[in-house]
Every structure is written in C-alpha cells, then in structure tokens.
Protein backbone atom coordinates (compact mmCIF):
# COMPACT_ATOMS: atom_id res chain seq x y z
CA UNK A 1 -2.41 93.80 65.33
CA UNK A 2 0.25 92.02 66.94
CA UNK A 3 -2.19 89.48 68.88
CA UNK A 4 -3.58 88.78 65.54
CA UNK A 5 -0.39 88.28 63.68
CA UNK A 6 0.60 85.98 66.89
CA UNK A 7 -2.36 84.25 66.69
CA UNK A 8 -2.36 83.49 63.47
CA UNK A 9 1.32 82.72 62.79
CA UNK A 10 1.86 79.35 64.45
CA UNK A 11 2.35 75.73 64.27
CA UNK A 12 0.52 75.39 60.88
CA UNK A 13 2.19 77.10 58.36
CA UNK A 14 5.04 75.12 59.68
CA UNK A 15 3.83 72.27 59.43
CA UNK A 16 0.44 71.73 57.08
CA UNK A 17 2.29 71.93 54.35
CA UNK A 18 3.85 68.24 54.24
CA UNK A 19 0.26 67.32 54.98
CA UNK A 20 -1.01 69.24 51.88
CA UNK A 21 1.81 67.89 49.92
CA UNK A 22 0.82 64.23 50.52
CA UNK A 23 -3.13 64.54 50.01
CA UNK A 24 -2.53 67.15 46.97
CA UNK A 25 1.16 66.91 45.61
CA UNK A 26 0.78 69.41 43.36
CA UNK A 27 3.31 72.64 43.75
CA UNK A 28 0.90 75.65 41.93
CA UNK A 29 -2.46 74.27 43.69
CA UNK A 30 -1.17 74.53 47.16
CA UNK A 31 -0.09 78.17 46.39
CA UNK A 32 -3.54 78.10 44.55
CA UNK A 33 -5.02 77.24 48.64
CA UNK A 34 -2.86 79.41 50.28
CA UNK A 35 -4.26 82.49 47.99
CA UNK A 36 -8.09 81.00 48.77
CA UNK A 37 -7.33 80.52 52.32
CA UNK A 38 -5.92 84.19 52.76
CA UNK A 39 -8.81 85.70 50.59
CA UNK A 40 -11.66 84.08 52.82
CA UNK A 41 -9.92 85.33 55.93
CA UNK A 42 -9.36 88.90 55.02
CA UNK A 43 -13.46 88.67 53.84
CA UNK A 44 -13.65 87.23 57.42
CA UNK A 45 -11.90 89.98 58.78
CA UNK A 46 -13.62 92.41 57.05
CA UNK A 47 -17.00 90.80 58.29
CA UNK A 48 -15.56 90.59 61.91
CA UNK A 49 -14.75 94.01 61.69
CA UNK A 50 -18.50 95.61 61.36
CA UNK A 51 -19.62 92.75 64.21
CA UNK A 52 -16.76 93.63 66.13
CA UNK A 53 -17.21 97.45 65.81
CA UNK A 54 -21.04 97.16 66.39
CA UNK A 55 -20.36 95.39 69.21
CA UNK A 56 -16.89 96.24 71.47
CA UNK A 57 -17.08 93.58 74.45
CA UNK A 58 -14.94 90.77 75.46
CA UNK A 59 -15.91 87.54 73.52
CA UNK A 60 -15.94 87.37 70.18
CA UNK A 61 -17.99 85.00 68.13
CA UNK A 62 -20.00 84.20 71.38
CA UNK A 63 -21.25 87.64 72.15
CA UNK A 64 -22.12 87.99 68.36
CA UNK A 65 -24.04 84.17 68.01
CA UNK A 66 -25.89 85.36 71.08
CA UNK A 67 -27.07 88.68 69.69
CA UNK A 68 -27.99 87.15 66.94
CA UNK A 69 -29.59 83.59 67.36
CA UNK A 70 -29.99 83.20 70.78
CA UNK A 71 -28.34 82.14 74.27
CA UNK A 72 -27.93 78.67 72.71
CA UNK A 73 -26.31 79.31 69.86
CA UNK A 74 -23.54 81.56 71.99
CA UNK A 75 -23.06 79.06 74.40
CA UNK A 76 -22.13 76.38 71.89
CA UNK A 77 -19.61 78.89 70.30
CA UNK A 78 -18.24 79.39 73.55
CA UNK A 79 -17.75 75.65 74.22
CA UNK A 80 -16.52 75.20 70.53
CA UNK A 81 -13.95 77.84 71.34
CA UNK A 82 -12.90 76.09 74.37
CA UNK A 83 -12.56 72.55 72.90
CA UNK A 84 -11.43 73.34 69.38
CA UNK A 85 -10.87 77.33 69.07
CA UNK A 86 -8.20 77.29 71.63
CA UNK A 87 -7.13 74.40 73.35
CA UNK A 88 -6.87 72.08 70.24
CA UNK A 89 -4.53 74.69 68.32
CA UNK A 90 -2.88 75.29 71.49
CA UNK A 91 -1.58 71.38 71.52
CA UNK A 92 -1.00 71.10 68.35
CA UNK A 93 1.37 74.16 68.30
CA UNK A 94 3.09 73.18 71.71
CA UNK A 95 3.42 69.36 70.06
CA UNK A 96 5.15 71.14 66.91
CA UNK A 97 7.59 73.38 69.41
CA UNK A 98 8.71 70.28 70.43
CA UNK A 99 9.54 68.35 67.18
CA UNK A 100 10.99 71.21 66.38
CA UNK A 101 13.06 71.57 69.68
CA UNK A 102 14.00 67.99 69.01
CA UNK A 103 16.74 69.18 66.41
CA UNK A 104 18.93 71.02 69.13
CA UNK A 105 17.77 68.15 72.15
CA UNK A 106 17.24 64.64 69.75
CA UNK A 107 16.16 62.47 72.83
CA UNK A 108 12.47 65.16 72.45
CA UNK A 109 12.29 63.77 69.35
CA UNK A 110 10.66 59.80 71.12
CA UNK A 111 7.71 59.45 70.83
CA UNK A 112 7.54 55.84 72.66
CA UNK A 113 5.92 55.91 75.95
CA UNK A 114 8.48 57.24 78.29
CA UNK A 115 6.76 58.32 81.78
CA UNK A 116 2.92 57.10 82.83
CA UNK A 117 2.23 56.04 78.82
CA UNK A 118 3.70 59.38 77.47
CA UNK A 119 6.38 59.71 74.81
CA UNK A 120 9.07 62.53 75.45
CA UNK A 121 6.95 64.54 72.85
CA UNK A 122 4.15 64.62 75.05
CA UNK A 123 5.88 65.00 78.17
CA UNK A 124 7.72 67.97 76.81
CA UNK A 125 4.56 69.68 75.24
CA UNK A 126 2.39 69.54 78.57
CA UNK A 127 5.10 71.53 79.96
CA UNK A 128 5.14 74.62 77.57
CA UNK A 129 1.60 74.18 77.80
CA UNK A 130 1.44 74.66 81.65
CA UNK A 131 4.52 77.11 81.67
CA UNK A 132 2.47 79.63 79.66
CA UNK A 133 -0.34 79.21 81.74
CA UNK A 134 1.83 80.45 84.59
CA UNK A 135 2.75 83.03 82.23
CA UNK A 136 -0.34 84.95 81.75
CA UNK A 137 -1.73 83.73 85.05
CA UNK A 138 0.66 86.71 86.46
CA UNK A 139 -1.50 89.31 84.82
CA UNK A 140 -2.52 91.58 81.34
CA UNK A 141 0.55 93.85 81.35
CA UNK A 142 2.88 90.71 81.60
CA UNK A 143 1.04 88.57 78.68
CA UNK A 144 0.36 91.43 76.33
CA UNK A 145 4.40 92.26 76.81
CA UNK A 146 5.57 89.11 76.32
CA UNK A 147 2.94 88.46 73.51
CA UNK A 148 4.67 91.52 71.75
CA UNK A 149 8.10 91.01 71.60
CA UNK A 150 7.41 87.39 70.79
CA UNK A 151 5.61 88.74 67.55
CA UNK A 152 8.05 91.12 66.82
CA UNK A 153 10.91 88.71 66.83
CA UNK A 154 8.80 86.20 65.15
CA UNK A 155 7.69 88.49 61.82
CA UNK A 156 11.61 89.81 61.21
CA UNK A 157 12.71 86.20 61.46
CA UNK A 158 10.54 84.98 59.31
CA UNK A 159 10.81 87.80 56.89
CA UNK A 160 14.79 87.02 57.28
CA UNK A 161 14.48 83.32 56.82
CA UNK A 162 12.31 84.67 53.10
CA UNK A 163 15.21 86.66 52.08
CA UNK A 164 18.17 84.26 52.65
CA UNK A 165 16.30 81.88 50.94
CA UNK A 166 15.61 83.89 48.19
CA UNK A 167 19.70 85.90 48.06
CA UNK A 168 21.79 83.30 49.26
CA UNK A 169 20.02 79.80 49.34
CA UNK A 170 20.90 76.96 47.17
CA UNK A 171 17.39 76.24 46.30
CA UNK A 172 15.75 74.42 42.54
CA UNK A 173 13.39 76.45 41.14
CA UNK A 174 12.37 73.46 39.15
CA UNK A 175 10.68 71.79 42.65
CA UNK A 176 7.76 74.48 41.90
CA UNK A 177 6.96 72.57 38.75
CA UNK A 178 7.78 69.04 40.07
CA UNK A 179 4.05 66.92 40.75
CA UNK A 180 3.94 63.95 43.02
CA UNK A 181 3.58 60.85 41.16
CA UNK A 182 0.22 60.28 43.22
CA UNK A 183 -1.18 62.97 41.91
CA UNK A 184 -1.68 61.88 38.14
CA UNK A 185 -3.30 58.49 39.86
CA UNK A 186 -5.83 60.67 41.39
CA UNK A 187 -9.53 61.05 40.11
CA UNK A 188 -11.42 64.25 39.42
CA UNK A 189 -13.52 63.13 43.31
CA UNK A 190 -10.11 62.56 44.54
CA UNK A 191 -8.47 66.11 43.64
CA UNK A 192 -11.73 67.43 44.75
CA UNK A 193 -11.49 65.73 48.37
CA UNK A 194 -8.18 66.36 48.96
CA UNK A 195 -8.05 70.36 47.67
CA UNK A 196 -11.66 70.41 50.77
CA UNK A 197 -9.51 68.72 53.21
CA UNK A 198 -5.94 70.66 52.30
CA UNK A 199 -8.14 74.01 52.60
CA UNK A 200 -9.19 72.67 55.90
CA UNK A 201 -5.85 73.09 56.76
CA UNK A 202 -5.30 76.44 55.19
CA UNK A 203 -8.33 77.79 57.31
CA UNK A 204 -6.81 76.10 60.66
CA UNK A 205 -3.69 78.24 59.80
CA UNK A 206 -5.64 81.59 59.11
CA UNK A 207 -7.82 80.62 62.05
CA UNK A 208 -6.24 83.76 64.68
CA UNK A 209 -7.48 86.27 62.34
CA UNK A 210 -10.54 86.96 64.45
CA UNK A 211 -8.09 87.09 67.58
CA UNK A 212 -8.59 90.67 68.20
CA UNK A 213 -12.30 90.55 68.33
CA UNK A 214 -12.33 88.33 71.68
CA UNK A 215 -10.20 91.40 73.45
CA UNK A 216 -12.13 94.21 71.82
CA UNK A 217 -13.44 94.80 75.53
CA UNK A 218 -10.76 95.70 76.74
CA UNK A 219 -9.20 97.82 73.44
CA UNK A 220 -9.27 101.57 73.59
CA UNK A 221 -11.58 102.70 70.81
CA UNK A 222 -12.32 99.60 69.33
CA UNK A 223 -15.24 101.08 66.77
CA UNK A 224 -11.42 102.27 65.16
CA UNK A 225 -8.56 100.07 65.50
CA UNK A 226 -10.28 96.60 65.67
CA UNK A 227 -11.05 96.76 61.52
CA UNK A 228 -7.96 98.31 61.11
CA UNK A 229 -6.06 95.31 63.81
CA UNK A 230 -7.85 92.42 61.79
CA UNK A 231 -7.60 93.36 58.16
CA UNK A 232 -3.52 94.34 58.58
CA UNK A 233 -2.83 91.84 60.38
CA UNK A 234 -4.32 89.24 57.77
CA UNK A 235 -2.70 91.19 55.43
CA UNK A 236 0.48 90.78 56.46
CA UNK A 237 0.06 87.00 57.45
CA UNK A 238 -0.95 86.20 54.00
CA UNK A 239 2.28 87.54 52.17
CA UNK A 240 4.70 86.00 54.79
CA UNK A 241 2.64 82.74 54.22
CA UNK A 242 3.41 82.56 51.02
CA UNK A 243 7.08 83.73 51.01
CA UNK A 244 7.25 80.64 53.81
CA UNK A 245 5.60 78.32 50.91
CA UNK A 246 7.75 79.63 48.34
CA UNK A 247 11.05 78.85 50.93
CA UNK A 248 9.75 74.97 51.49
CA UNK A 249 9.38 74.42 47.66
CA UNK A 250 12.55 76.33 46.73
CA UNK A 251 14.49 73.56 49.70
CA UNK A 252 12.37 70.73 48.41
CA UNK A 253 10.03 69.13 46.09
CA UNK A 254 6.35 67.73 46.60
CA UNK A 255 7.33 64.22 47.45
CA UNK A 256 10.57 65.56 49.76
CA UNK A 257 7.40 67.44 51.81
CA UNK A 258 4.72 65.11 51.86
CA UNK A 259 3.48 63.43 55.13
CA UNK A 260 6.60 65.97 57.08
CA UNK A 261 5.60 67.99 59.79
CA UNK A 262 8.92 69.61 60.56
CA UNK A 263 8.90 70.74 56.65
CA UNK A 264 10.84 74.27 57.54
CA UNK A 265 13.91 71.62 58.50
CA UNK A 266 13.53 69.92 55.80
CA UNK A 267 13.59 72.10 53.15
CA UNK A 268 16.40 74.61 55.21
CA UNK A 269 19.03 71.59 54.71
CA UNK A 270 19.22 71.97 51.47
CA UNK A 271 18.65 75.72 51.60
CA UNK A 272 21.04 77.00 54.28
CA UNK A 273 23.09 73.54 55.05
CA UNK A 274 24.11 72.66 58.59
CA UNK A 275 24.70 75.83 60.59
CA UNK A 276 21.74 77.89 58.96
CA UNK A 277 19.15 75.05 59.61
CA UNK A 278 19.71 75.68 63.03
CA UNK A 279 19.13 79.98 63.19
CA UNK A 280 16.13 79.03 60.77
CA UNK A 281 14.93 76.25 63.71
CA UNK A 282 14.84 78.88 66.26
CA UNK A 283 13.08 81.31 64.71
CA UNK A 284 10.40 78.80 63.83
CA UNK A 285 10.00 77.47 67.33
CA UNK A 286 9.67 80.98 68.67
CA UNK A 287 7.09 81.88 66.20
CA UNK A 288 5.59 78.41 67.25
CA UNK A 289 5.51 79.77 70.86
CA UNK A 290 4.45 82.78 69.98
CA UNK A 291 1.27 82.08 68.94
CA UNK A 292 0.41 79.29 71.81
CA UNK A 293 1.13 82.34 74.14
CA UNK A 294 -1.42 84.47 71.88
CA UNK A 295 -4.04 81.80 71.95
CA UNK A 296 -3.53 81.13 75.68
CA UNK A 297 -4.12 84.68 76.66
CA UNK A 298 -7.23 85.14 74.34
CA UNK A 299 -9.25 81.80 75.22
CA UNK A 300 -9.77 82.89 78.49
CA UNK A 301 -11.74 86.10 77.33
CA UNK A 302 -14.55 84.12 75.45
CA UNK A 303 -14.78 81.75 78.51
CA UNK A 304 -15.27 85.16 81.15
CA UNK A 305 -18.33 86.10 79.02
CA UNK A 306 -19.14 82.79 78.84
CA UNK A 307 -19.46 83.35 82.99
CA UNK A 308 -21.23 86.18 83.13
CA UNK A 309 -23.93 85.03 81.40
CA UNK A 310 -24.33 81.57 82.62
CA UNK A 311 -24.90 80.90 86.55
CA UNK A 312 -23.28 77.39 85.89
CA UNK A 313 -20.22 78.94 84.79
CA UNK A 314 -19.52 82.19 86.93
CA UNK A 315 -16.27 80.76 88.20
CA UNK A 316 -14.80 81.62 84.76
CA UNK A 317 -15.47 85.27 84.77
CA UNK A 318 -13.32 85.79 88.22
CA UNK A 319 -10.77 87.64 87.67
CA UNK A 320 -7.32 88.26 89.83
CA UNK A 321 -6.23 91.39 91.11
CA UNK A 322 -4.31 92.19 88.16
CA UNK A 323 -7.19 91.53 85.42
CA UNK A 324 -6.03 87.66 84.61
CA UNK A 325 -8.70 85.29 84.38
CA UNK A 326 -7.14 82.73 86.54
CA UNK A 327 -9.92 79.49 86.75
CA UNK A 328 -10.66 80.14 82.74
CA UNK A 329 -6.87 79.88 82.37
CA UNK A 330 -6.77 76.77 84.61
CA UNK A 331 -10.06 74.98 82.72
CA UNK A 332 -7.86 76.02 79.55
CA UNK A 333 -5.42 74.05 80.26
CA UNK A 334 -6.65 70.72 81.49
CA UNK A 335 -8.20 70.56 78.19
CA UNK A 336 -5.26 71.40 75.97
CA UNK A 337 -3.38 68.34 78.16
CA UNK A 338 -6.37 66.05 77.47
CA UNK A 339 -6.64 66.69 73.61
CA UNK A 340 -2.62 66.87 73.57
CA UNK A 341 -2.04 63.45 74.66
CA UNK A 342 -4.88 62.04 72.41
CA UNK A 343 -3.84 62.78 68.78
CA UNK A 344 -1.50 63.20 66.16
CA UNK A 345 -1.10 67.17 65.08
CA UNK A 346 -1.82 66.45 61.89
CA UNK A 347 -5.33 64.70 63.15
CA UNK A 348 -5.84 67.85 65.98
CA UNK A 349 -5.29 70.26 63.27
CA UNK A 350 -7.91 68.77 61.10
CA UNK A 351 -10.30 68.49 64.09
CA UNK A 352 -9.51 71.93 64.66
CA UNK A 353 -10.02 73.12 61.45
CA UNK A 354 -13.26 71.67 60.41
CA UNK A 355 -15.11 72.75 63.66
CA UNK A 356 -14.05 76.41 63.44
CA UNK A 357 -14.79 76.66 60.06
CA UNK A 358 -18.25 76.23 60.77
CA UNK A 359 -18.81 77.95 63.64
CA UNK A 360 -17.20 81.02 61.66
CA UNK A 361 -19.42 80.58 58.87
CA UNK A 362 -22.22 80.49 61.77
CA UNK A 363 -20.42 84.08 63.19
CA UNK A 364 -20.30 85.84 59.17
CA UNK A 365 -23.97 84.80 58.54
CA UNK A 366 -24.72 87.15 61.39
CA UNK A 367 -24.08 89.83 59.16
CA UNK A 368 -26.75 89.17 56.92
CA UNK A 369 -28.99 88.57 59.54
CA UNK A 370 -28.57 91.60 61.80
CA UNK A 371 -28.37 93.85 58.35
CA UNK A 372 -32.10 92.43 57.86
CA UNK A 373 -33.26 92.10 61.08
CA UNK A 374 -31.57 95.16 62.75
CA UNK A 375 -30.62 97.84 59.82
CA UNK A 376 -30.96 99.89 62.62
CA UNK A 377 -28.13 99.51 64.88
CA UNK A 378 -25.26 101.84 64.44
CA UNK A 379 -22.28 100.40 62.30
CA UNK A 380 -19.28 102.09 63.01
CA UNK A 381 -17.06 100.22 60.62
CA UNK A 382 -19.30 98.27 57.25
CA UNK A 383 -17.96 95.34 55.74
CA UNK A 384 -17.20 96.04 52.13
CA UNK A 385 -18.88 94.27 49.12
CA UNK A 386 -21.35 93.66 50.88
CA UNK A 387 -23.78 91.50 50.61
CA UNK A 388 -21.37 89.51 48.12
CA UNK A 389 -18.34 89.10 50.60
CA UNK A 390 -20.18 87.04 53.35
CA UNK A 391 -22.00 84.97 50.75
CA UNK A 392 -18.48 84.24 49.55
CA UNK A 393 -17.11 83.27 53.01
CA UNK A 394 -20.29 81.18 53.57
CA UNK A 395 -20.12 79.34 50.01
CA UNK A 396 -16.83 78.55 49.71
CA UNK A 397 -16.92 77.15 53.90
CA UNK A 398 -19.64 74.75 53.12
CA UNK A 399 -18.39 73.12 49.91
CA UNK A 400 -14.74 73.17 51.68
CA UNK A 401 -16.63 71.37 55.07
CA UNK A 402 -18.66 69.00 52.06
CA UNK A 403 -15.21 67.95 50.73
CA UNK A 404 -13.47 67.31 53.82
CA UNK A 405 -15.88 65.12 55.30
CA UNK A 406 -15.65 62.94 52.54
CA UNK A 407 -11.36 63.11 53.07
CA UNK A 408 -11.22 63.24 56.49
CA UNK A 409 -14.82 61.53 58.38
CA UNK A 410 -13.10 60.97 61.61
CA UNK A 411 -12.17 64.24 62.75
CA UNK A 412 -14.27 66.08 60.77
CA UNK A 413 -17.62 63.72 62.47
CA UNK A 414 -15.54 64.48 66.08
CA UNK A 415 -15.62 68.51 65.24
CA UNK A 416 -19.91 67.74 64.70
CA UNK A 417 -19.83 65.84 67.85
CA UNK A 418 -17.98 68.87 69.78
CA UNK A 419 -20.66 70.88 68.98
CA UNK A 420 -23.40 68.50 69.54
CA UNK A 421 -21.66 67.64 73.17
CA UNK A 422 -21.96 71.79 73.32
CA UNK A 423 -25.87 71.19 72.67
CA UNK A 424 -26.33 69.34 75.28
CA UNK A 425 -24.47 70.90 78.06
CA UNK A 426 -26.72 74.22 77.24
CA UNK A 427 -29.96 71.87 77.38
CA UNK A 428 -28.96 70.42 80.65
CA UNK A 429 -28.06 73.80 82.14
CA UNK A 430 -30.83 75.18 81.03
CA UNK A 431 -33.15 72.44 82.26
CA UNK A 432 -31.72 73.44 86.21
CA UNK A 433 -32.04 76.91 85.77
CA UNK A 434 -35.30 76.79 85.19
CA UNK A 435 -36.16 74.46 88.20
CA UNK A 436 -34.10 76.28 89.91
CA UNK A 437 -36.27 79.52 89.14
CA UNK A 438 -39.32 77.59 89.61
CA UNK A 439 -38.79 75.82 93.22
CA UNK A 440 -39.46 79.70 94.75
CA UNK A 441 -42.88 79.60 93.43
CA UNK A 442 -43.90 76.56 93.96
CA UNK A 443 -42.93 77.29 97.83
CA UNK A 444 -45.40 80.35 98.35
C-alpha cells in the first residue's frame, strides 16, 4: 500500500494543476477531472487486481500483455515502461524537487545553461536522480525502508498542510467560483480538447496505482493483499488529491494558477504567509522524492522479466547479492538523464501521460479477453461490475487519448512513436533469434 501511495503521490498533483488551470480555467471542472481521474484508476485497480491475483510474478503489465497477446505485445509494454512508465515520471518529479528546492537555495531556481549546456535545474535534478539510484542499488531491505518512512511522512504532511489550510489559513472561498477570462473565449471543440488533454494529466498523476502489481513476485500472498494494496491505496490518493486541489484554490484563483508549476507555493503565500510557505515546501519536496524513490525501485522489476524472457536482454534480470537489480537500475537511469535534459515537465508529463494511458487500456482489455478466452483459469480476486467497469476504463481512455491529440500532437505523436520504436526493437530481436536458432541446422 505504501509503494502505491508513493508511487502515485508525486510531482503531479503538485504541479498539473497550473497546467490544467491555463488550458481549462475553470475551478468546478478541474475538481470535475480530478473525480474522473480517481474513478478510472480505482476501476483500474480493481481490474489490476484480478490480473494481478491470477497472476503473482514480478512485472506487471508486461507479464499480463504477454499472457494475453503475445511476446510482442509484452515486450513493447516493457519498453513503454522503461521510456515513459518510469524514467519519464522519474524526471519530471526530480525536475519539480528542484523548483521546489529552489525556494530555500534561489540560485536552483536558473535555468540558463550553467555547466556543459545545463541550467542549475538540470544539473541539480540528474543528481537526485543518480543519488537514488545509489540508493536502491544497496539492496530490497534498504529501498523498501526508505520507501516507507518517506510515505509515511509524506501522507501526514500532506494531510497537515489540508487541515491548516482549512482551520487557520487565510484563504477566499470565492476563488472556487472565479473562471479565467479565457475560458468564456473558448469553443465547445476547445473545452472539449482541453478537458482530453487536462485528464491526460489527471491520469499521469494517478499513473502509480498499478505500482504494486510490478512487485507482486516478490509479495507474500499476493492472491490477498495485492487487491486490497491497489484499491486502498487509490483510495486514499484520491481524497488527499482533492483536499490538495481544494488548498491551491482556497490560496489562489484560476488565473493566479495557470501556466505555475510550483502552484503549492503559490497558493501557501497567501494561505500560511512567509514562515508556513516554507514547512508546506518541505513537505511537498519530500513527497516529491518520495515517489521518484518508489518509481526507481519498481522500474527495475518490469525490466528483470523483461530479461528473463528475452536472450537480448538477460543482463537486466542479474541480480546482486542482496536481491537489487543493479544493470536494470543503471539502464534506468541513463534514460531518466536523457529524457530529463530534453523537456519541459509540463511537456514530459504529457508525454508520459498519453503513452501510459494506452498501454493501460491495452493491460484492462486483457480482462475481457482472458474472461473469454480462458474462463478457466482460477481468479482469486474478480474485478467487480464486471464486464461494465473495464468497458468504462477503455471508453473513457480512448476519447481522453482522441482529445488530447488534437491539444497536445507533439507529445502525444512522441508517446505513438515510443511504442512504435518498441515495435521495432522486438522485430529486430526477433529477426536474430531466429537466425541464431537456425545457423545449428543449417550446419549438420
């Protein structure tokens, strides 16, 4: 429960927001995306929960694509997960710390190339990025530790920031009925696009939600505590979510938030004035960290099935001495550095977003198929409503996908490309592996 709550909890709801506020502007229908977002992740959960259950190993949405469509279709997952599950939500959230950071240490804050083309931001985030690497590079025990103190600091400060806000803040009430100017210009296409690409968001900050599934290997009785792991979890992240939205409206209105990342500053100024914003800064950067810890621990897991399977790839199922996956750790996070240094976080979180949106709708449609296909395997925990709920989760993902391609082509088009680049790794591989199996033959 904890790794999901980690997971989950990160750089987004701390800083989507602002980008919400300047696409949408309108108070009530980001709380209206916020309560869609959390509803299609619990369904997730719950259809996570009978895959998960049905099938206890280490990998999550890989080992479940596989069972269901085929190597190929697991392999791309597992490169998806790489690329955009982890690494890209791992940058953005490290990039975040740091603006974040920049209130106590202002000189973080520069963004102008400082050292080999870098800005201080950059700089700065490549090293929490590597420092947690070294982290859980020194084994399970030490990660899973850290990973749960982290949480537990990060939910009661959170729930703390909620109820100062609400007792002893000097917030307006009247910034939950205040509408962006923008918003009145806006077309019935326009609302449309921008409520696709806002959810986009909202689904890149629910994204950790499945983060239990990738461990469920190594869980004791997992057929029992994964469903209940991933549907509290989400639970709980969806009513702290929305006390956190009701804090950044009560400190500011629509336009004060728009185009902000660091919008839990912004509205705690007015909130809490000088000395609070800085108690309500720290908690936010450690549940910032928090989660980048949670994501770097779980990446690794999809990546070591990814090895077994896949001749091409064994190097990332080694494992040290004390269970840490040390090269899949290492791979992790040259390519959180790469996609760090190459975008804005507003632009990696919409990347993000979009590409494991569909690769989760891919994962929930495998409910449907194996309930067709294979009513008889034994299903520990069923998803309820069924066949309604994943029909539901797929729906609502491919108009929100529909939408944001139309708001957001660039990222969206680079999350299709990921996935196409995924394609054709898993052709080439599988191209030499079956020369390779031929030459023998051909030799007698």
């Amino acid at each position: 429960m904890a790794l999901v709550i980690a997971n989950i909890i990160g750089a987004g709801i701390f800083t989507t927001t602002g980008f919400q506020a300047a696409d949408l502007g309108h108070p009530l229908y980001i709380f209206a995306l916020w309560i869609v977002g959390g509803a299609l992740a619990l369904i997730g959960a719950l259809c996570y929960a009978e895959l998960g259950a049905m099938m206890p190993y280490a990998g999550g949405e890989y080992v479940y694509l596989r069972e269901t469509y085929g190597s190929a279709a697991g392999f791309m997952s597992a490169f998806v997960s790489l690329v955009a599950g982890f690494s890209a939500p791992i940058a953005a959230a490290s990039k975040s710390f740091v603006f974040y950071l920049g209130y106590f240490i202002p000189g973080l804050a520069i963004e102008e190339p400082v050292v080999w083309g870098l800005g201080a931001v950059d700089l700065t985030a490549l090293f929490v990025v590597w420092g947690l690497v070294a982290i859980h590079a020194r084994g399970v025990r030490v990660g899973v530790g850290f990973i749960d103190w982290m949480t537990l600091f990060k939910v009661a400060g959170i729930v703390l920031v909620i109820l100062a806000a609400i007792f002893v803040g000097t917030g307006d009430v009247s910034n939950f009925s205040r509408v962006s100017a923008s918003f009145y210009e806006m077309g019935r296409f326009d609302v449309l696009a921008a409520f696709g690409t806002s959810l986009i968001f909202v689904m890149f900050c629910f994204s950790g939600w499945n983060a239990a599934a990738y461990v469920a290997g190594e869980m004791e009785n997992p057929q029992r505590h994964l469903p209940r792991a991933l549907l509290i979890g989400t639970g709980i992240v969806l009513l702290l979510y929305l006390g956190l939205n009701a804090v950044y409206f009560l400190g500011a209105s629509a336009d004060q938030l728009a185009g902000q990342v660091e919008v839990g500053l912004v509205a705690s100024r007015t909130l809490f004035g000088t000395r609070g914003v800085g108690l309500v800064t720290i908690v936010l950067c450690v549940s910032i960290l928090a989660s980048a810890s949670a994501m770097t621990m779980a990446g690794p897991r999809v990546y070591y099935a990814l090895g077994r399977d896949f001749t091409a790839f064994a190097p990332l199922s080694r494992t040290r001495a004390d269970g840490a996956p040390g090269i899949a750790l290492l791979v992790q996070g040259i390519v959180t550095s790469v996609i760090l240094v190459s975008g804005r976080v507003d632009q990696i979180q919409q990347y993000a977003g979009f590409t494991l949106s569909l690769f989760a709708a891919f994962a929930v449609s495998c409910v449907i198929v194996l309930r067709v296909r294979r009513p008889d395997l034994q299903r520990p925990f069923r998803a309820w409503g069924y066949p309604w709920t994943p029909a539901i989760f797929l729906g609502v993902s491919v108009w929100m996908m529909f939408w944001a391609l139309q708001g957001r082509p660039l990222e969206s088009l680079l999350g299709l490309g990921t996935v196409l680049v995924g394609g054709l790794i898993f052709a080439v591989t599988a191209v030499r592996r079956q020369a390779d199996t031929a030459r023998p033959n051909q030799g007698r």
